[in-house]
PDB file of N, CA and C in Angstrom:
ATOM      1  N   UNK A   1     -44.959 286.154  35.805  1.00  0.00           N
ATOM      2  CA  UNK A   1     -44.444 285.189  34.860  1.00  0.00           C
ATOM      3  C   UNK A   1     -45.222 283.887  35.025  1.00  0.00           C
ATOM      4  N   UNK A   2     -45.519 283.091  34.237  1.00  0.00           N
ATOM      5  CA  UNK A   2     -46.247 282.038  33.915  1.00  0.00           C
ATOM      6  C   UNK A   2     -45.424 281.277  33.952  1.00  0.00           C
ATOM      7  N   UNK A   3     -46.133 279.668  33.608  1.00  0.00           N
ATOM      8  CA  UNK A   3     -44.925 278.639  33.683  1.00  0.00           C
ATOM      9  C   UNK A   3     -44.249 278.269  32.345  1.00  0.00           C
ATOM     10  N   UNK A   4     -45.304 278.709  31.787  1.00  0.00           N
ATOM     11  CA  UNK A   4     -44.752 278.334  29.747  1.00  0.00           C
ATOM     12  C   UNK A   4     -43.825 279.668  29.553  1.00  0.00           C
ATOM     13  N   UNK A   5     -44.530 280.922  30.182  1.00  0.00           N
ATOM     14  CA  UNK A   5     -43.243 281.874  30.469  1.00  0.00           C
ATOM     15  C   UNK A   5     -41.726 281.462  30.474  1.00  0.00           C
ATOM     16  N   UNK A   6     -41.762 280.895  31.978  1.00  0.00           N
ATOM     17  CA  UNK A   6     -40.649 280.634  32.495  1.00  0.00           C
ATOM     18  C   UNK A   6     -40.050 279.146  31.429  1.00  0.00           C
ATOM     19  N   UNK A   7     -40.753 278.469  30.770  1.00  0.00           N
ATOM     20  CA  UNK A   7     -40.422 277.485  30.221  1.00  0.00           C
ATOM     21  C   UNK A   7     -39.423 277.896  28.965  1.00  0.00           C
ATOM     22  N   UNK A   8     -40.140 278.729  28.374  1.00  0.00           N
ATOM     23  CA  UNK A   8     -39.506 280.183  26.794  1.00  0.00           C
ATOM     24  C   UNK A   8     -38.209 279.777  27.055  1.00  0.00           C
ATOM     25  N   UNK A   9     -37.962 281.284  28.541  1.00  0.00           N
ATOM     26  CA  UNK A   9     -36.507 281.478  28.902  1.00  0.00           C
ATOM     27  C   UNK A   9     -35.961 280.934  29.574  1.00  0.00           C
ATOM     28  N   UNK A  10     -36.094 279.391  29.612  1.00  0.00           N
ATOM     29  CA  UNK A  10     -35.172 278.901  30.480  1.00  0.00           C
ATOM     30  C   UNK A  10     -34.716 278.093  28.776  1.00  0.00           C
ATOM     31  N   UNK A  11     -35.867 277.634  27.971  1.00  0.00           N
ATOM     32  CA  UNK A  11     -35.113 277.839  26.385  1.00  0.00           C
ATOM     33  C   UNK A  11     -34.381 278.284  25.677  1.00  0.00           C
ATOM     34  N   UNK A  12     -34.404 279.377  26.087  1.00  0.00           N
ATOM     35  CA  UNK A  12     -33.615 280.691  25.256  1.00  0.00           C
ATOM     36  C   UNK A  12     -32.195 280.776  25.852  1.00  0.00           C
ATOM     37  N   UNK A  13     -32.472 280.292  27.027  1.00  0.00           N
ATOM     38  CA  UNK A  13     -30.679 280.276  27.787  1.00  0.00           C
ATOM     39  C   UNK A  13     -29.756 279.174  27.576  1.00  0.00           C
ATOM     40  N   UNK A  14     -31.232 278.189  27.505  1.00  0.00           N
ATOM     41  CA  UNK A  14     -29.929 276.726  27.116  1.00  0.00           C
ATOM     42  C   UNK A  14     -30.677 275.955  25.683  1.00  0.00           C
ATOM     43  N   UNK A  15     -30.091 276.643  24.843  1.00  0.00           N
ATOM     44  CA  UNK A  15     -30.734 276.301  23.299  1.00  0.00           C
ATOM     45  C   UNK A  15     -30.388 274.192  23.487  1.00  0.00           C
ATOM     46  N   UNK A  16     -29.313 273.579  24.101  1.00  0.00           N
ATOM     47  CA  UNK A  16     -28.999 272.601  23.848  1.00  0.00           C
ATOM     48  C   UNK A  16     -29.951 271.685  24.740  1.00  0.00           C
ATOM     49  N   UNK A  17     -31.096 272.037  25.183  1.00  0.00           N
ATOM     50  CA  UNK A  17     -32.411 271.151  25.907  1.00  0.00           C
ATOM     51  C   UNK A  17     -33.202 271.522  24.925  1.00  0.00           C
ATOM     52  N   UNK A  18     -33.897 270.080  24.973  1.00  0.00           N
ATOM     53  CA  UNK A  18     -35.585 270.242  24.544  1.00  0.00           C
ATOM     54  C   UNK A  18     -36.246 270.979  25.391  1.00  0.00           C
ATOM     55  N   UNK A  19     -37.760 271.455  24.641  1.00  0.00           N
ATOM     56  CA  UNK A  19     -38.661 271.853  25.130  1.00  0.00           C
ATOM     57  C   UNK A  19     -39.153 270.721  26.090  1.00  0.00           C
ATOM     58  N   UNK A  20     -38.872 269.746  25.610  1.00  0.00           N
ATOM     59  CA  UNK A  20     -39.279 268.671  26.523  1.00  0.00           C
ATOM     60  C   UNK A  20     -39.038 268.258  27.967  1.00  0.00           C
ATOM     61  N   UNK A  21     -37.581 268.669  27.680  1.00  0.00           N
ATOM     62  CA  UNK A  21     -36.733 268.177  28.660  1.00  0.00           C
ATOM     63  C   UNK A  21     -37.171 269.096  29.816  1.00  0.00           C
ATOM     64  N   UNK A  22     -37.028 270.584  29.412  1.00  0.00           N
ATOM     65  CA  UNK A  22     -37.060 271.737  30.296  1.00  0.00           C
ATOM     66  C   UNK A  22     -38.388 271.744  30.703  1.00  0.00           C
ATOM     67  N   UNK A  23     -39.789 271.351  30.053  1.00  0.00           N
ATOM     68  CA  UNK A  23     -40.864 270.829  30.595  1.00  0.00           C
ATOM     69  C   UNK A  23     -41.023 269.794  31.586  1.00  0.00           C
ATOM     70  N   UNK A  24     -40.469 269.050  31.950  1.00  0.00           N
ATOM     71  CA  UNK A  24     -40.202 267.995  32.708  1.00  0.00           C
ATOM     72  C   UNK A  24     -39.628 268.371  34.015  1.00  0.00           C
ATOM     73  N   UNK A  25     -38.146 268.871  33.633  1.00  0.00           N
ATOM     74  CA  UNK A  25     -37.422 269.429  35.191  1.00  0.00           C
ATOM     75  C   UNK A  25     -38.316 270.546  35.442  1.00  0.00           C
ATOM     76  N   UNK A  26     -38.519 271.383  35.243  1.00  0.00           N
ATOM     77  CA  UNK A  26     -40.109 272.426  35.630  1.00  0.00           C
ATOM     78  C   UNK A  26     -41.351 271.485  37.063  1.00  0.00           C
ATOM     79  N   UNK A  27     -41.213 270.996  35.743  1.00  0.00           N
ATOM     80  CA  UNK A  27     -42.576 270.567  36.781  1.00  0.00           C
ATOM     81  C   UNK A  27     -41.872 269.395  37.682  1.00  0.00           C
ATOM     82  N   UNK A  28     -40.886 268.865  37.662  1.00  0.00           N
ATOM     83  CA  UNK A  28     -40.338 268.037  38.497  1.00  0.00           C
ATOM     84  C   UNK A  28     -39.959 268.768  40.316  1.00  0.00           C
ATOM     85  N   UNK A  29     -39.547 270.058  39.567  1.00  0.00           N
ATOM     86  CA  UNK A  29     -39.083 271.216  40.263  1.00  0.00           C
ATOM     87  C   UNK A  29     -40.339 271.819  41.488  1.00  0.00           C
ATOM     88  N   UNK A  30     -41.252 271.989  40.682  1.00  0.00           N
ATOM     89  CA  UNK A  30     -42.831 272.718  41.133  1.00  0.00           C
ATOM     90  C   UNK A  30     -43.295 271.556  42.105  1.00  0.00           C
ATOM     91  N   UNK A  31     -43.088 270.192  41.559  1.00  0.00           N
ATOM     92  CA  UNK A  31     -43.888 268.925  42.355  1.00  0.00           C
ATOM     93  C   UNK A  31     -42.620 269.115  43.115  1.00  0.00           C
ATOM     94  N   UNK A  32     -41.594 268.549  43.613  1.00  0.00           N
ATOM     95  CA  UNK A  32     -40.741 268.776  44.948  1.00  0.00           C
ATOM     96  C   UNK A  32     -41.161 269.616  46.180  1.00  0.00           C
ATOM     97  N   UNK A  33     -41.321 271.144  45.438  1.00  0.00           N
ATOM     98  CA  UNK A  33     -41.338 272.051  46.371  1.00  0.00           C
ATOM     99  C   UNK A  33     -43.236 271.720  46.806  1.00  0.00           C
ATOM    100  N   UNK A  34     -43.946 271.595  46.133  1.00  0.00           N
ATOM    101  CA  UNK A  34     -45.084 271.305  46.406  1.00  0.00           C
ATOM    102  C   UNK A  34     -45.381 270.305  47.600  1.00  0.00           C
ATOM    103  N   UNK A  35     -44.412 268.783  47.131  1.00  0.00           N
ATOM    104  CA  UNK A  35     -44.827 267.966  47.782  1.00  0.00           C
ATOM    105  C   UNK A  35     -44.063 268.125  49.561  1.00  0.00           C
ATOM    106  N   UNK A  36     -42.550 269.249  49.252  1.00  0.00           N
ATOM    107  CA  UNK A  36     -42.462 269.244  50.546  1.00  0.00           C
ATOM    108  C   UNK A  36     -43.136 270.275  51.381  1.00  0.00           C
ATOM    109  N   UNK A  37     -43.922 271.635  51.119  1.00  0.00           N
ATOM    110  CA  UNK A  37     -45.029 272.156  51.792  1.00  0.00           C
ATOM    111  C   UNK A  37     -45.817 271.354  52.576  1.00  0.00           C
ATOM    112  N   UNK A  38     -46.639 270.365  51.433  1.00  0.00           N
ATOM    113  CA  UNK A  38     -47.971 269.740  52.159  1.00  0.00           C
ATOM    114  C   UNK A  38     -46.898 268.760  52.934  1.00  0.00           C
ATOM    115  N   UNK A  39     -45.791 268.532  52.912  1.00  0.00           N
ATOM    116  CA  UNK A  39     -45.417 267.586  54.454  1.00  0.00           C
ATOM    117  C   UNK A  39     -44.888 268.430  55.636  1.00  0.00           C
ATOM    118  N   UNK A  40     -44.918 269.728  55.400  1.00  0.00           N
ATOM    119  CA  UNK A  40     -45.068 270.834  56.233  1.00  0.00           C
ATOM    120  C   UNK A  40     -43.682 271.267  56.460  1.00  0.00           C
ATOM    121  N   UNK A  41     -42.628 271.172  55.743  1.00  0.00           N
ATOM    122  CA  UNK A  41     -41.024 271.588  55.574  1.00  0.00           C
ATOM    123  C   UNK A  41     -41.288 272.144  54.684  1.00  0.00           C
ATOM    124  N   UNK A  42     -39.836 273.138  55.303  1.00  0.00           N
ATOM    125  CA  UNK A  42     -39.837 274.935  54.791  1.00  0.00           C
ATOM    126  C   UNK A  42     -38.791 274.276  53.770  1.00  0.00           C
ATOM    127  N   UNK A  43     -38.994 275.435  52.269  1.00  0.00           N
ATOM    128  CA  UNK A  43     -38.255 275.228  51.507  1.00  0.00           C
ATOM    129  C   UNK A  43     -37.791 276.675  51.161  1.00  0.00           C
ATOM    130  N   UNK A  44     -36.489 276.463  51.569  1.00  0.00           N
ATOM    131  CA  UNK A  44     -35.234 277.645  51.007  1.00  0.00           C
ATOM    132  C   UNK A  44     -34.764 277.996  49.863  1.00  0.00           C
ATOM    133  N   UNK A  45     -34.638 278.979  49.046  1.00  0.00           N
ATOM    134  CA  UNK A  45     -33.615 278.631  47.369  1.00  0.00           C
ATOM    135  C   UNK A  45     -32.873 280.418  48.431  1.00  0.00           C
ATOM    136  N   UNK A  46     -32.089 279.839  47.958  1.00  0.00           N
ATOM    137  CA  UNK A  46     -30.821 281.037  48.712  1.00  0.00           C
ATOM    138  C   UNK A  46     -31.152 282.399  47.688  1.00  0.00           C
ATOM    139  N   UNK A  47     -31.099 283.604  48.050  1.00  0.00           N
ATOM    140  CA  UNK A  47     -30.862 284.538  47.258  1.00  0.00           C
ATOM    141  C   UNK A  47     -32.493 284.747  46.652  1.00  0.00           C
ATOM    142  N   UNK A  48     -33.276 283.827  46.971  1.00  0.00           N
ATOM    143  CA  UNK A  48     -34.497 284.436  46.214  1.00  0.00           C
ATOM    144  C   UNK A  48     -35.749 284.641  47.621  1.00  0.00           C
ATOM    145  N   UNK A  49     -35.633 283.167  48.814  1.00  0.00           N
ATOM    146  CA  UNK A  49     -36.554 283.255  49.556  1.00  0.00           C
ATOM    147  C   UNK A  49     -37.007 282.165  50.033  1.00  0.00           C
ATOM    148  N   UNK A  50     -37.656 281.986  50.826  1.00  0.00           N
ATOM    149  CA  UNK A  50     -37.893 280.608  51.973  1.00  0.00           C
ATOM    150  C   UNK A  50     -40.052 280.769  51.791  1.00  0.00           C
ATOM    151  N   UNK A  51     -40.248 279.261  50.856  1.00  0.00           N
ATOM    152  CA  UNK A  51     -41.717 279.098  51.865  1.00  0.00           C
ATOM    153  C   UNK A  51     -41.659 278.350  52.665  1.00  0.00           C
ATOM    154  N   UNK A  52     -43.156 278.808  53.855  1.00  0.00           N
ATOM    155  CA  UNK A  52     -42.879 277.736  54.943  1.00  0.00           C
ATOM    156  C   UNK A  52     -44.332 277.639  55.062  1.00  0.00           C
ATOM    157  N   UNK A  53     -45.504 277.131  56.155  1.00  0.00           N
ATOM    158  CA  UNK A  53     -47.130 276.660  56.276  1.00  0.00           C
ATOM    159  C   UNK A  53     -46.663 277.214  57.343  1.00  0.00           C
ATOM    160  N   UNK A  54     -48.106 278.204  57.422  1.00  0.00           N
ATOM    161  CA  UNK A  54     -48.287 278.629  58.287  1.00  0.00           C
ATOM    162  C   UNK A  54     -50.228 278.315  58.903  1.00  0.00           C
ATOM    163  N   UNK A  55     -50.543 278.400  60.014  1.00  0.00           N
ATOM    164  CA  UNK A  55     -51.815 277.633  60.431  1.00  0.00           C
ATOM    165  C   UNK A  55     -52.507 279.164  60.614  1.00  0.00           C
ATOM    166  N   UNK A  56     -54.091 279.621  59.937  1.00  0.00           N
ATOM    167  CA  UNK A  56     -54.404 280.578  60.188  1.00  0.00           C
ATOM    168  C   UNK A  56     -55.780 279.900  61.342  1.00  0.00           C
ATOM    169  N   UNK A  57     -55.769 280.529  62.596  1.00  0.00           N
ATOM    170  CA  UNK A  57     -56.741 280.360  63.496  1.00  0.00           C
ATOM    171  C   UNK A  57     -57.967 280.288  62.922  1.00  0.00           C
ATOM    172  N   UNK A  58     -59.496 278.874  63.441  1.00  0.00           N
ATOM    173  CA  UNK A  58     -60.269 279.700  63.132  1.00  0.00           C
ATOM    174  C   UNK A  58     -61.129 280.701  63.872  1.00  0.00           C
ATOM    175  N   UNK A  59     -62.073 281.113  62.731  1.00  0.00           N
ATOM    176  CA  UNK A  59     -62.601 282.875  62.947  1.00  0.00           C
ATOM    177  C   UNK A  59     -64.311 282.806  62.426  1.00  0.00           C
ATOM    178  N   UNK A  60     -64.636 283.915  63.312  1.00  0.00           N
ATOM    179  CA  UNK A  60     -66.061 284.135  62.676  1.00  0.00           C
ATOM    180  C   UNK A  60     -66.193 284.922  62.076  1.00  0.00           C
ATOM    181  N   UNK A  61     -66.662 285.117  60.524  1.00  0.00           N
ATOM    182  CA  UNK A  61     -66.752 286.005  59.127  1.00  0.00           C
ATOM    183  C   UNK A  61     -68.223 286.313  59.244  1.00  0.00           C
ATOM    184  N   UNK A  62     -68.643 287.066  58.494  1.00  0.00           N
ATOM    185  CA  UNK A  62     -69.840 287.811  57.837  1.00  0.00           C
ATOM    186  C   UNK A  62     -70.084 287.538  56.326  1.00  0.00           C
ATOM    187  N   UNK A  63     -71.215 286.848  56.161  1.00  0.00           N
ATOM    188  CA  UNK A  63     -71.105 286.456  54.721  1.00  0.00           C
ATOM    189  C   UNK A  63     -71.609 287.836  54.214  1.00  0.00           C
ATOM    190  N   UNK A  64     -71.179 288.327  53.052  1.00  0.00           N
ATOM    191  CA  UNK A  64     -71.395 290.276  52.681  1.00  0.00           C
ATOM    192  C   UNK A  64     -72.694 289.719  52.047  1.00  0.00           C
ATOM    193  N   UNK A  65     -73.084 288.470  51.115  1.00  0.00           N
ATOM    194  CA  UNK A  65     -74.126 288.423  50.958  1.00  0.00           C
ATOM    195  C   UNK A  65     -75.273 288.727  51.335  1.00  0.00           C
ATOM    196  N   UNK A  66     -75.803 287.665  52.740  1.00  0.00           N
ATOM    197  CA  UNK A  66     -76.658 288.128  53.412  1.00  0.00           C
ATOM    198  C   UNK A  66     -76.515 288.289  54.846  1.00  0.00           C
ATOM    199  N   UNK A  67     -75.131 288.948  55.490  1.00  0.00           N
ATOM    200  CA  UNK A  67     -74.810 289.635  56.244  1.00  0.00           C
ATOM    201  C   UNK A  67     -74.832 288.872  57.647  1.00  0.00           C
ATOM    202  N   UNK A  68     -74.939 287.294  57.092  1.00  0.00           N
ATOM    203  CA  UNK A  68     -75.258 285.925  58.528  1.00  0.00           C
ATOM    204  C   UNK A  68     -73.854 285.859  58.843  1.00  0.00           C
ATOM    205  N   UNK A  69     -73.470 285.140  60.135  1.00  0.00           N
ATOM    206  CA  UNK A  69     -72.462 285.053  60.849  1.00  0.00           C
ATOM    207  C   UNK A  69     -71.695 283.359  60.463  1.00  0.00           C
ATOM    208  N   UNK A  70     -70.714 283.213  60.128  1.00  0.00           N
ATOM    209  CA  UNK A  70     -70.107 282.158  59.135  1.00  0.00           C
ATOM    210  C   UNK A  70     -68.879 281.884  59.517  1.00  0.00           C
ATOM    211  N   UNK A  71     -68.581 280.267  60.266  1.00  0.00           N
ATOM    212  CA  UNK A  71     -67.698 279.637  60.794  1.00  0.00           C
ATOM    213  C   UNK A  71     -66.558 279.454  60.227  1.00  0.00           C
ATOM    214  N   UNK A  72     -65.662 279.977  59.683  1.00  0.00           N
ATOM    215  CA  UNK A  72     -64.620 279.574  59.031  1.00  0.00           C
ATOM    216  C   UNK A  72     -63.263 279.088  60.188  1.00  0.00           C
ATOM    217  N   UNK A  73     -62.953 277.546  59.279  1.00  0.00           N
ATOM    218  CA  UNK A  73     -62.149 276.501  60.159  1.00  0.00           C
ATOM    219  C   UNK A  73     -60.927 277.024  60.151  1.00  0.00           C
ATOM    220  N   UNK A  74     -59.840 276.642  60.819  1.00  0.00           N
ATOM    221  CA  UNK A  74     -58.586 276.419  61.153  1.00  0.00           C
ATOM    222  C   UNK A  74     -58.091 276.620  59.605  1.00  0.00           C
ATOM    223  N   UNK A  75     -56.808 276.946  59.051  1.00  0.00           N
ATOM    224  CA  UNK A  75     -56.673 276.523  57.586  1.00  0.00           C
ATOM    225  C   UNK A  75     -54.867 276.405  57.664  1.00  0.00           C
ATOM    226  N   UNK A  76     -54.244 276.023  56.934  1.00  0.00           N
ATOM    227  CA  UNK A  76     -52.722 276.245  56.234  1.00  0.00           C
ATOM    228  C   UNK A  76     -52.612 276.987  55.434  1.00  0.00           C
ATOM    229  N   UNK A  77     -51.573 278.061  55.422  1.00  0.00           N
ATOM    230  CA  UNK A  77     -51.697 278.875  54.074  1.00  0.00           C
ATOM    231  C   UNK A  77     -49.941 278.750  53.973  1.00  0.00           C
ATOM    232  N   UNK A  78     -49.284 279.227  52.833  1.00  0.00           N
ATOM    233  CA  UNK A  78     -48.088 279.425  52.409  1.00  0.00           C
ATOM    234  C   UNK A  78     -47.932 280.446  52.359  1.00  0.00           C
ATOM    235  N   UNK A  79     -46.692 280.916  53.566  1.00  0.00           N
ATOM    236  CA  UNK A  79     -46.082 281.814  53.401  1.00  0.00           C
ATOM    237  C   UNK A  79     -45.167 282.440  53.410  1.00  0.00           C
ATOM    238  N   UNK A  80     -44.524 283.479  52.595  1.00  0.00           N
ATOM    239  CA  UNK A  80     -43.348 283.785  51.365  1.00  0.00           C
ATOM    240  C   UNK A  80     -42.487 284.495  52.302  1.00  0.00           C
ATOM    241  N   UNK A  81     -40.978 284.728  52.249  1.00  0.00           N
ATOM    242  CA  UNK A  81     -39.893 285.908  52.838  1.00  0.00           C
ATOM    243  C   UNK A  81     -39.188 286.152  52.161  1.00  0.00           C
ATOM    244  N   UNK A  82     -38.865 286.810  51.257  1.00  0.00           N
ATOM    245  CA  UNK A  82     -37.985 287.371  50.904  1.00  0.00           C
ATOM    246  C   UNK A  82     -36.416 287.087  50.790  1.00  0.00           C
ATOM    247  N   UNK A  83     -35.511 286.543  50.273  1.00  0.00           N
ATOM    248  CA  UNK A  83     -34.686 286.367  50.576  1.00  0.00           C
ATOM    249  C   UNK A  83     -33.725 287.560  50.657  1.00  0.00           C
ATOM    250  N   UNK A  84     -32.505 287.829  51.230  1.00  0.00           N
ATOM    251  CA  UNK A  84     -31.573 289.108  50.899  1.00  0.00           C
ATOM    252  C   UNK A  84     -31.438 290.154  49.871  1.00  0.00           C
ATOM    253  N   UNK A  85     -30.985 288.900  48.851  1.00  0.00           N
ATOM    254  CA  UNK A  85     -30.687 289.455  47.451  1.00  0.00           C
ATOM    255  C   UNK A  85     -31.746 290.094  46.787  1.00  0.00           C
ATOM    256  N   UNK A  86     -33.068 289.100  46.805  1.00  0.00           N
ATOM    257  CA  UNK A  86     -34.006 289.729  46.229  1.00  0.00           C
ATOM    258  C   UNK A  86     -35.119 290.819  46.963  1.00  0.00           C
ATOM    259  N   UNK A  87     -34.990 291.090  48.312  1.00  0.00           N
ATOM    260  CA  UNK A  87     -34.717 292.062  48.821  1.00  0.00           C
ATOM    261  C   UNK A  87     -34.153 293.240  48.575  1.00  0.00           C
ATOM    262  N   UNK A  88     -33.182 293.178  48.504  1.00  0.00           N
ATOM    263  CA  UNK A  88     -32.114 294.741  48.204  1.00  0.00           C
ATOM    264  C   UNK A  88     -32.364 294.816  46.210  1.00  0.00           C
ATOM    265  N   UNK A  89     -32.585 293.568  45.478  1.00  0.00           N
ATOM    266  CA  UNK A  89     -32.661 293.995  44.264  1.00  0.00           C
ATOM    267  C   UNK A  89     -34.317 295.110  44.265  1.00  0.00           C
ATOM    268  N   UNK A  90     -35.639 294.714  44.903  1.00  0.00           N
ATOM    269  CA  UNK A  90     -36.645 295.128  44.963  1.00  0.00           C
ATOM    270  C   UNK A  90     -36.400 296.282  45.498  1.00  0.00           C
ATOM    271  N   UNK A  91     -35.862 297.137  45.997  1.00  0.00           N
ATOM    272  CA  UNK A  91     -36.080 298.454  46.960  1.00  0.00           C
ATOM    273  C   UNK A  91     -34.527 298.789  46.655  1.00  0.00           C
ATOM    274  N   UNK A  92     -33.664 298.326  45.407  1.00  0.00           N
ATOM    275  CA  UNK A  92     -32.921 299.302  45.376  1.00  0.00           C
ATOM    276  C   UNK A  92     -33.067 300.429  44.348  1.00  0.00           C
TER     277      UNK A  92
END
């Protein structure tokens, strides 16, 4: 699902918002959870799943190009769990 996706049907459920409006809390929504990642707090929504930063070590790669040996640094990545609900909805 996309975000203009998700923008449609969150339309379609509450005919009494603008497109505007529901454009706004969207991305108000997306920047929150965004801005609390990069300050490195885990963000929960109950029933769907928790992100949290996680630090990947660094490592020495192989560029497939020309097969030289290639320093890749320390990094942060985001990563996803599952919450319960959407758990047991996926594998039931």
């Amino acid at each position: 699902m996309t975000r203009s996706e998700l923008i449609e049907k969150i339309a379609a459920k509450m005919p009494n918002l603008t497109l505007k409006d529901i454009e706004s809390i969207v991305s108000v929504v997306f920047e929150k959870l965004t801005n609390a990642l990069a300050n490195g707090d885990r963000v929960e929504i109950r029933g769907f799943g928790a992100f949290s930063i996680r630090t990947r070590n660094p490592r020495i790669a192989i560029n497939p190009k020309n097969k030289t040996m290639v320093e890749v640094p320390s990094k942060n990545i985001v990563h996803f769990k599952t919450g319960k609900e959407l758990h047991s909805r996926l594998n039931a």
